[in-house]
C-alpha atoms as a PDB file:
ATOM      1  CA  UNK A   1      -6.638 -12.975 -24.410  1.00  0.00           C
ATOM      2  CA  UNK A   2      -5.722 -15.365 -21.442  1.00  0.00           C
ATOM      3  CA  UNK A   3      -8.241 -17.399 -19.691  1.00  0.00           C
ATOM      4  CA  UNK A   4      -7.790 -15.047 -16.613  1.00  0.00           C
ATOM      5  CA  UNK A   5      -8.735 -12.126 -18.685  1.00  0.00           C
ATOM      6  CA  UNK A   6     -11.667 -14.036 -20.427  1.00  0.00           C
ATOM      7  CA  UNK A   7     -12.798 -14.676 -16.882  1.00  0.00           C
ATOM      8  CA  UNK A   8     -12.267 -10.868 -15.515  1.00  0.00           C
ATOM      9  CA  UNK A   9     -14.201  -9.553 -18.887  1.00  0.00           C
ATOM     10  CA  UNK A  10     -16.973 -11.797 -17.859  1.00  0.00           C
ATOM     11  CA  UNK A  11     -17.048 -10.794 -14.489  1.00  0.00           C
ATOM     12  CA  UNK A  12     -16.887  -7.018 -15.239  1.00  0.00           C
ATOM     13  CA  UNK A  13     -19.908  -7.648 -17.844  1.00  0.00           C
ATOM     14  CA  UNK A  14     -21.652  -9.022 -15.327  1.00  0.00           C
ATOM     15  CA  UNK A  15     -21.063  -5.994 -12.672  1.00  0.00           C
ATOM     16  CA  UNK A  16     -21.622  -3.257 -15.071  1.00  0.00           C
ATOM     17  CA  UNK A  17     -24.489  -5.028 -16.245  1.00  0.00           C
ATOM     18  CA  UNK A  18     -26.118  -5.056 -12.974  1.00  0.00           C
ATOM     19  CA  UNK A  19     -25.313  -1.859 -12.436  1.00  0.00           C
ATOM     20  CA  UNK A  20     -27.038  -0.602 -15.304  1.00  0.00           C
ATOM     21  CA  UNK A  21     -30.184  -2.641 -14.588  1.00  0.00           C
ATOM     22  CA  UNK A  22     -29.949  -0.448 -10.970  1.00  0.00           C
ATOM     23  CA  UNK A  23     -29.097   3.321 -12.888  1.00  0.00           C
ATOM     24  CA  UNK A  24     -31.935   2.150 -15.476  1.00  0.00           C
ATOM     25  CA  UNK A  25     -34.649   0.957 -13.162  1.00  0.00           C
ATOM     26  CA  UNK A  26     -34.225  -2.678 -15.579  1.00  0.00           C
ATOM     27  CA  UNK A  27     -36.704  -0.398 -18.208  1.00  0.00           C
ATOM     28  CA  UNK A  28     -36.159  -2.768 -21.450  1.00  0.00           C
ATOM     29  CA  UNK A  29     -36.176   0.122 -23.582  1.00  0.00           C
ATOM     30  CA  UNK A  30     -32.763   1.303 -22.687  1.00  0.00           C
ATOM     31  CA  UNK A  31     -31.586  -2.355 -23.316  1.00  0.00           C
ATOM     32  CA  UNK A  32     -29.707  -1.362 -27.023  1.00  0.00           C
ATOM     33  CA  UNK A  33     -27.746   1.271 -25.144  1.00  0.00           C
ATOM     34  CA  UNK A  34     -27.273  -0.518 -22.241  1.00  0.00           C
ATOM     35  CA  UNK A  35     -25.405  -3.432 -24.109  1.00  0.00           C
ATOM     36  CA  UNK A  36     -23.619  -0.907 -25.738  1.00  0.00           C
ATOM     37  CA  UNK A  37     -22.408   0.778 -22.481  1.00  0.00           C
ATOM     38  CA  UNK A  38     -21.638  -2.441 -20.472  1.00  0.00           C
ATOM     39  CA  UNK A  39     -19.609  -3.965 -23.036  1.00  0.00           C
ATOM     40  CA  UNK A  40     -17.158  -0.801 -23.219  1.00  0.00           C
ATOM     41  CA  UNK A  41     -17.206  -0.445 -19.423  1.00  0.00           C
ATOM     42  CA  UNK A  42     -15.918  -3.692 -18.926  1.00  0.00           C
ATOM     43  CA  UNK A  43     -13.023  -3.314 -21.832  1.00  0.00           C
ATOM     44  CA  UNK A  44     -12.756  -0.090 -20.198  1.00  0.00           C
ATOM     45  CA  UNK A  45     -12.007  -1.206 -16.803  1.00  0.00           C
ATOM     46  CA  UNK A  46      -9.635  -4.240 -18.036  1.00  0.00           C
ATOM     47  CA  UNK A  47      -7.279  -1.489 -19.575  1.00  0.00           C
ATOM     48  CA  UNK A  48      -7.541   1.054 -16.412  1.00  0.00           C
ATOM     49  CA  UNK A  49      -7.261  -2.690 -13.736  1.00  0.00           C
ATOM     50  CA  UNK A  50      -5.231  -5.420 -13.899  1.00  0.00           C
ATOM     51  CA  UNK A  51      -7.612  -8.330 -14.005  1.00  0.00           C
ATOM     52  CA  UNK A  52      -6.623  -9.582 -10.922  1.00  0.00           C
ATOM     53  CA  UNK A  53      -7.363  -6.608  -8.840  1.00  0.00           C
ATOM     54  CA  UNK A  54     -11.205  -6.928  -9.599  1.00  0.00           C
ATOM     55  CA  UNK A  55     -11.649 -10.997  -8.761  1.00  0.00           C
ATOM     56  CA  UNK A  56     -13.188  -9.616  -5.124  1.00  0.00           C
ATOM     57  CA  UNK A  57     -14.454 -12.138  -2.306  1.00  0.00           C
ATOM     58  CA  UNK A  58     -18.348 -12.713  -2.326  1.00  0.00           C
ATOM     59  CA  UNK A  59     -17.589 -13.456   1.581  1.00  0.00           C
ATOM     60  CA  UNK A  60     -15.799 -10.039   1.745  1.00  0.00           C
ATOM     61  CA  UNK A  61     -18.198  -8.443   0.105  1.00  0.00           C
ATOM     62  CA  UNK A  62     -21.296  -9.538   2.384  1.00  0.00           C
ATOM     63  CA  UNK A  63     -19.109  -9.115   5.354  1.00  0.00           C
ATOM     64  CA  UNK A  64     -18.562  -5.404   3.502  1.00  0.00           C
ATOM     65  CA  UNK A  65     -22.163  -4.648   2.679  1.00  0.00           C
ATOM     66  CA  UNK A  66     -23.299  -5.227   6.170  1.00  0.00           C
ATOM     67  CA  UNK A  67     -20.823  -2.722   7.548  1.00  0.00           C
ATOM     68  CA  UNK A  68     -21.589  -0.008   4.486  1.00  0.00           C
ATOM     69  CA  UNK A  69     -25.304   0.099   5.534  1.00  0.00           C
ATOM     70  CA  UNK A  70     -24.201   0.482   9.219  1.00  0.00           C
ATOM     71  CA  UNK A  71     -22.368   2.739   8.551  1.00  0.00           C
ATOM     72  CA  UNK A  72     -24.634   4.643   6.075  1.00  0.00           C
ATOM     73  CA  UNK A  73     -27.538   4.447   8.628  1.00  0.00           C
ATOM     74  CA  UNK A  74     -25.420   5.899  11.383  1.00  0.00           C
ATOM     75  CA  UNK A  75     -24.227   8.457   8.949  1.00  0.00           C
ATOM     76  CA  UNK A  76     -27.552   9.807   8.037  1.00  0.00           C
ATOM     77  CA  UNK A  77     -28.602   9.467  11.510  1.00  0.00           C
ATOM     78  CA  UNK A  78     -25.410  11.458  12.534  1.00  0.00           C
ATOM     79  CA  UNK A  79     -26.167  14.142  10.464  1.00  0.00           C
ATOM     80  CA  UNK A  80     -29.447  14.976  10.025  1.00  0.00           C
ATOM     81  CA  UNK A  81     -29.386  14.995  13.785  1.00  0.00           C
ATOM     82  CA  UNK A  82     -26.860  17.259  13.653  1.00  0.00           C
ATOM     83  CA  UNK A  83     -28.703  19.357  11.246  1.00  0.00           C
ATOM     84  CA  UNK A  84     -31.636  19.634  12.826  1.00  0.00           C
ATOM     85  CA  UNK A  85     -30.318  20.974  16.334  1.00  0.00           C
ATOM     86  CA  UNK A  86     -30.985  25.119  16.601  1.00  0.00           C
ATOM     87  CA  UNK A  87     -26.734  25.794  17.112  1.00  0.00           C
ATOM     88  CA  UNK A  88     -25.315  22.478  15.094  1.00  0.00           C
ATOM     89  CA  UNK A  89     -22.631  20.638  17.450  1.00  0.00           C
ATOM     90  CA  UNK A  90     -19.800  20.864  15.284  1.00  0.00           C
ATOM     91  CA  UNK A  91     -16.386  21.287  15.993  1.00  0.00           C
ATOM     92  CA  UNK A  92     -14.220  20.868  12.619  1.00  0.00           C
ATOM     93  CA  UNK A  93     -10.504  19.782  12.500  1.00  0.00           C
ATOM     94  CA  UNK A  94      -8.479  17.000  10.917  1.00  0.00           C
ATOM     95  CA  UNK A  95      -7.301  13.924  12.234  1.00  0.00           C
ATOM     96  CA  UNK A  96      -4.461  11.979  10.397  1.00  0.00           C
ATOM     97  CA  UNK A  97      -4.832   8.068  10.213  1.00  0.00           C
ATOM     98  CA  UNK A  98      -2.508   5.349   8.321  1.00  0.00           C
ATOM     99  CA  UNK A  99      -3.528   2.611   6.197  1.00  0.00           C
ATOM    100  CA  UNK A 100      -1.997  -0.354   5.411  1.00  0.00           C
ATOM    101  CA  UNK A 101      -4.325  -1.369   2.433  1.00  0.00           C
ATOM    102  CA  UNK A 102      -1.264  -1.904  -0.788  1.00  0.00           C
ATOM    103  CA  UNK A 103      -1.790   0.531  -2.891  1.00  0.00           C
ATOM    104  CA  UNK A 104      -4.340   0.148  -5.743  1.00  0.00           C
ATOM    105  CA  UNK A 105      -7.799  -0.641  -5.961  1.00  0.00           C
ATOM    106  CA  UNK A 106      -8.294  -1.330  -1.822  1.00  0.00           C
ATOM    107  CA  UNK A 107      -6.776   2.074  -0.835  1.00  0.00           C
ATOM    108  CA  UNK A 108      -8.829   3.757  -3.922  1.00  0.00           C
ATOM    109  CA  UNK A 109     -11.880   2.385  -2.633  1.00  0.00           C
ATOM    110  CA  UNK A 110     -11.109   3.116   1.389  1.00  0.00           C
ATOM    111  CA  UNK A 111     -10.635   6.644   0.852  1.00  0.00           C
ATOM    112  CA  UNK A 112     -13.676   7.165  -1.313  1.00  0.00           C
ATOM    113  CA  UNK A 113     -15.914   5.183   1.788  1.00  0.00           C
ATOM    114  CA  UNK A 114     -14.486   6.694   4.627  1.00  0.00           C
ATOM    115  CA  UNK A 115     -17.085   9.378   3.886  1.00  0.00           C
ATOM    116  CA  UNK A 116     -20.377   6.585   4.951  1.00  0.00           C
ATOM    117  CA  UNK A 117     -18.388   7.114   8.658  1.00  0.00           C
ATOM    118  CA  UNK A 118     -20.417  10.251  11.041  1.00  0.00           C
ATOM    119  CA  UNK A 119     -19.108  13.626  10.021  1.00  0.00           C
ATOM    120  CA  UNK A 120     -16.135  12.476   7.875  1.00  0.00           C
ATOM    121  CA  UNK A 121     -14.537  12.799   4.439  1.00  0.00           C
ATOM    122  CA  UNK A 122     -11.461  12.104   3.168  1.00  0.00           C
ATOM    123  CA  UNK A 123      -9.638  15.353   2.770  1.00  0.00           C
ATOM    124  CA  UNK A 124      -5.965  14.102   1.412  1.00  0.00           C
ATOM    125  CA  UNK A 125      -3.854  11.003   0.297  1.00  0.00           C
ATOM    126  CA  UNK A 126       0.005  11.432   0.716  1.00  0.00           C
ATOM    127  CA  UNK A 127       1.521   7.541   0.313  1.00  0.00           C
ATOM    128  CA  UNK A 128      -0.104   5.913   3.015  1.00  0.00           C
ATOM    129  CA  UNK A 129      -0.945   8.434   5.300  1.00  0.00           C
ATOM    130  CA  UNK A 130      -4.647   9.907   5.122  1.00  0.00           C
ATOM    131  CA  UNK A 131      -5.939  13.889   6.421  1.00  0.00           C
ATOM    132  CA  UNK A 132      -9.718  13.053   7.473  1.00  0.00           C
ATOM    133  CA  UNK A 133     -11.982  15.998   8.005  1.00  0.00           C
ATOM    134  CA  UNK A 134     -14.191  15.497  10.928  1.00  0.00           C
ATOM    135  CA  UNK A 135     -17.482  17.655  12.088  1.00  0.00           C
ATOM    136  CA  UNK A 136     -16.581  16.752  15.508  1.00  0.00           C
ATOM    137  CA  UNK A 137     -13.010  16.448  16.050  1.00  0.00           C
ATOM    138  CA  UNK A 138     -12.898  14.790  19.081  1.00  0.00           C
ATOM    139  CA  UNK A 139     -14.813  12.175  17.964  1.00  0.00           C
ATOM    140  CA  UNK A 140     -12.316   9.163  18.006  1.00  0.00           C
ATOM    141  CA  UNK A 141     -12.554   7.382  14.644  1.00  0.00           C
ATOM    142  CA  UNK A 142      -9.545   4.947  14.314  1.00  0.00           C
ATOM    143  CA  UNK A 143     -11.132   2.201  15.359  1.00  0.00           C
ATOM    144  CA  UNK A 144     -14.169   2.636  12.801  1.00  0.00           C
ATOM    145  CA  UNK A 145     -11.319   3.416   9.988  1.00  0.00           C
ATOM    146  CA  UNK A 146      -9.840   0.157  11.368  1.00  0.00           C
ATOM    147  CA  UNK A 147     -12.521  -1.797  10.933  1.00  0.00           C
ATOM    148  CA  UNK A 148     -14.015  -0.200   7.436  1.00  0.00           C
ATOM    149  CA  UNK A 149     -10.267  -0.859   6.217  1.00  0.00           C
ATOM    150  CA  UNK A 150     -10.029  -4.687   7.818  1.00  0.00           C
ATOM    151  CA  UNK A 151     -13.503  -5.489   5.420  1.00  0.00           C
ATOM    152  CA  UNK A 152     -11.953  -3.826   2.508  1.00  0.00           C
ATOM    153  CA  UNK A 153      -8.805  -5.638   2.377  1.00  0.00           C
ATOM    154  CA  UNK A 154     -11.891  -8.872   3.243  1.00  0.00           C
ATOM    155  CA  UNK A 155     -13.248  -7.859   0.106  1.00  0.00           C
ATOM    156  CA  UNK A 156     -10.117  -7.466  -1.768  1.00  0.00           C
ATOM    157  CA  UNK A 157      -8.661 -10.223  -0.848  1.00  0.00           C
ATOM    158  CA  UNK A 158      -5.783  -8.142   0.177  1.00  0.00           C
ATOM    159  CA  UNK A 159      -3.473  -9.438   2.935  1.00  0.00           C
ATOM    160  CA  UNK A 160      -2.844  -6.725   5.981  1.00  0.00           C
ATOM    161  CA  UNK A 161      -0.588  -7.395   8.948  1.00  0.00           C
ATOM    162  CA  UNK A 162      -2.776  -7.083  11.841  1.00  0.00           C
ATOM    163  CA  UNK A 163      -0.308  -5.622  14.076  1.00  0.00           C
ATOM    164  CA  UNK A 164      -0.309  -2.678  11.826  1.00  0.00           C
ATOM    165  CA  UNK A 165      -3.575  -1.549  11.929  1.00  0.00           C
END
């Protein structure tokens, strides 16, 4: 085992670690399991990623984080508004959008958030090109997919041409 992978092993330890103190609510009790299920999360995820691919930015990630609970709030907002109104404003339909995030662990992870954006869900991945499923679609959501993919490939350390997106 290289140094790289010592250092990825630790890293993903560390991760699934926390999140088992979050899933667990920290409750000590659950501590022989836990060890158990961390340790073969991170071997796991070493044989399913390339170390590399996990090494994330801490700056991407805050940057990330800030735009996920936008997002989320907005989101919640969105629908629950929605929801609430006596004849729903919705107007389903698709809109196509495509990314530039390399394929991997950044696109993976895009397609799976899009959903924090109002009224949206990923509906299909073909390549590079995306089918979103909108409540509303009118609603104009490139530049929001812009900018949730620009902090993703932040957080990835992935390097997009900006005259692509």
């Amino acid at each position: 085992m290289s140094t790289v992978d010592v250092r990825a092993f630790l890293i993903r330890v560390a991760w699934s670690g926390l999140l088992w103190i979050i899933l667990t609510g920290g409750r000590t009790e659950d501590w022989m399991l836990g060890v158990l299920v961390v340790m073969a999360s991170a071997y796991a995820s070493l044989r399913i990623l390339l170390p590399s691919v996990f090494l994330l930015s801490p700056v991407g990630m805050i940057r990330f984080i800030a735009v996920f609970l936008a997002y989320s709030f907005r989101g919640g907002i969105d629908v629950a508004i929605r929801a609430s109104r006596r004849f729903p404003d919705i107007e389903p339909g698709f809109v196509h959008y495509t990314t530039v995030l390399p394929f991997g662990a950044s696109r993976t992870f895009f397609v799976a958030v899009i959903g924090l954006l109002p009224g949206s869900l990923t509906a299909r991945l073909e390549d590079d090109r995306l089918q979103v499923h909108l409540l509303n679609r009118h609603a104009d959501v490139t530049p929001q997919l812009r900018s949730l993919e620009e902090r993703i490939a932040d957080m990835f350390r992935d390097i997009i041409d900006q005259a692509e997106v």
